[in-house]
Protein backbone atom coordinates (compact mmCIF):
# COMPACT_ATOMS: atom_id res chain seq x y z
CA UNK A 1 9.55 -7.89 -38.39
CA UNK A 2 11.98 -8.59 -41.20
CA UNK A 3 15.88 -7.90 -40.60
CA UNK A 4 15.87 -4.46 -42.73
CA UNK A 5 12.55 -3.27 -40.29
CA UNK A 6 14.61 -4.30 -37.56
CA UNK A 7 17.67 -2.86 -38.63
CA UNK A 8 15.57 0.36 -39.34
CA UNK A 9 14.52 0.31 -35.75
CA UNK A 10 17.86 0.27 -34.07
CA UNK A 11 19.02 2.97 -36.69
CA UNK A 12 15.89 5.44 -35.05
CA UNK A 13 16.69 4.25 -31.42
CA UNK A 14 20.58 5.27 -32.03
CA UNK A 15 19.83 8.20 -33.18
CA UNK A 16 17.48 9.27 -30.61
CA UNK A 17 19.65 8.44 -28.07
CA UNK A 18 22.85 10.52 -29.75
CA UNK A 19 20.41 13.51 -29.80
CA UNK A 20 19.72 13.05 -26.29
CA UNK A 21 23.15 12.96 -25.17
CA UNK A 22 24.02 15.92 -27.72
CA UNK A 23 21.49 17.91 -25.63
CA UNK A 24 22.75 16.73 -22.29
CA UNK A 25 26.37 17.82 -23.47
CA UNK A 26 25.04 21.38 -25.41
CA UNK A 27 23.71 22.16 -21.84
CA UNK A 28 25.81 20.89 -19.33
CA UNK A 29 26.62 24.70 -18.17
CA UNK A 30 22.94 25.16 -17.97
CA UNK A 31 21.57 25.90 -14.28
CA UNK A 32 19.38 23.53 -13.36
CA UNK A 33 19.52 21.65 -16.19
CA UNK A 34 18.89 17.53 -15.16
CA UNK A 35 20.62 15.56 -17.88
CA UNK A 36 18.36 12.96 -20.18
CA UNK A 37 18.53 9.39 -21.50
CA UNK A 38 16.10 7.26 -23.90
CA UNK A 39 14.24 4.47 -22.84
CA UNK A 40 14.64 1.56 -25.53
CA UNK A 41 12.19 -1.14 -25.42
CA UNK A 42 12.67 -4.51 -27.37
CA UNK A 43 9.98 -5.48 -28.93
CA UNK A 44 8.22 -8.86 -29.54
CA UNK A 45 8.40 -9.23 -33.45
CA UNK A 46 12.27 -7.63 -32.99
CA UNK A 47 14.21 -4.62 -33.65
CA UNK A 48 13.82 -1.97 -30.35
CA UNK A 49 11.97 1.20 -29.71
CA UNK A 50 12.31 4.26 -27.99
CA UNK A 51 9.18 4.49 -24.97
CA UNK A 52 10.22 7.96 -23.93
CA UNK A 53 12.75 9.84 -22.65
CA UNK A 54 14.07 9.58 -18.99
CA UNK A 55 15.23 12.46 -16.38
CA UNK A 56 18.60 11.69 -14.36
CA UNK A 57 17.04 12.64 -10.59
CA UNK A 58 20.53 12.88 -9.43
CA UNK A 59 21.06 15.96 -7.74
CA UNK A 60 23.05 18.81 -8.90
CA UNK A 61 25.59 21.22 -7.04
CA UNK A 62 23.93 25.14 -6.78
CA UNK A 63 24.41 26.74 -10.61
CA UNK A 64 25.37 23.61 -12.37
CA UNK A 65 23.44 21.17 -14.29
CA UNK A 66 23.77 17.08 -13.17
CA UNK A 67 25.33 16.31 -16.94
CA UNK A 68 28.51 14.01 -16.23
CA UNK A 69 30.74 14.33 -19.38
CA UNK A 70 32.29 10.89 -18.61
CA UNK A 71 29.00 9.30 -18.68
CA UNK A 72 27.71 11.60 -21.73
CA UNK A 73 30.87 10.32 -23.65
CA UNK A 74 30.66 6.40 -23.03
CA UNK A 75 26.60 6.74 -24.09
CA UNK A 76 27.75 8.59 -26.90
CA UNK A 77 30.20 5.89 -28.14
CA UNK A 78 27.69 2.85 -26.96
CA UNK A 79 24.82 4.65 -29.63
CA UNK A 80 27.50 5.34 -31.96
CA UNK A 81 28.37 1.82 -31.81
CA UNK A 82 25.29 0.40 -32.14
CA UNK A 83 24.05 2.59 -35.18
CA UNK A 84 27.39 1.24 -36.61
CA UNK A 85 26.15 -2.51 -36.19
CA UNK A 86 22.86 -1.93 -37.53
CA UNK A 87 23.74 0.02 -40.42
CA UNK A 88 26.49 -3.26 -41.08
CA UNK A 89 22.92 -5.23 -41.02
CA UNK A 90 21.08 -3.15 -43.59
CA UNK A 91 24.40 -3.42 -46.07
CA UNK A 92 24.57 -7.29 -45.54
CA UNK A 93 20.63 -7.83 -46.34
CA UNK A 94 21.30 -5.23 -49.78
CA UNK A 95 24.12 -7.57 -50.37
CA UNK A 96 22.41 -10.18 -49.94
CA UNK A 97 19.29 -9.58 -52.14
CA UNK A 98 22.08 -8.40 -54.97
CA UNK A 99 23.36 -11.82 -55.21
CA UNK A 100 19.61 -13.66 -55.23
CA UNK A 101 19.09 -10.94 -57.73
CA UNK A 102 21.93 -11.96 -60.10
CA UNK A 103 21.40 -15.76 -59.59
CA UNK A 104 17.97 -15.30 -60.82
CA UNK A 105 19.06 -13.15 -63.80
């Protein structure tokens, strides 16, 4: 996989796992609700994909969902983080084919 495929990948696999935590957080006052996370494999030629989606077991109190806001908030800023860093990738490659571009010209 070449670096903009790769960067493409982790773009998808942040933003599935911000719309999972989204949903954990939109129903965290939800009875019975069992929070979510995304299950990122690497793969071989690079970049990552998302396998499925995970349910937290944990068990919640009667009425209440499991959804831990502290947790929901550090995934949050981890796939925030990460979409960040790959999105820095896909600018450096554009940069980078702009100036083989103009040498060539």
């Amino acid at each position: 996989m070449d670096v903009v495929g790769t960067a493409l990948s982790g773009l998808s696999a942040s933003s599935a796992g911000l719309a999972v935590q989204a949903n954990n957080v939109a129903n965290q006052l939800s009875s019975g609700y069992k929070a979510q996370s995304v299950d990122l494999v690497a793969e071989a030629s690079g970049g990552v994909r998302v396998s499925g989606v995970s349910q937290d077991s944990t068990p919640a109190g009667p009425g209440t969902s499991n959804v831990d806001l502290t947790t929901e908030t550090v995934q949050g800023m981890g796939f925030d983080v990460m979409y960040q860093a790959n999105l820095k990738v896909l600018n450096t490659a554009d940069e980078l084919l702009k100036t083989t571009l103009d040498m060539k010209a």
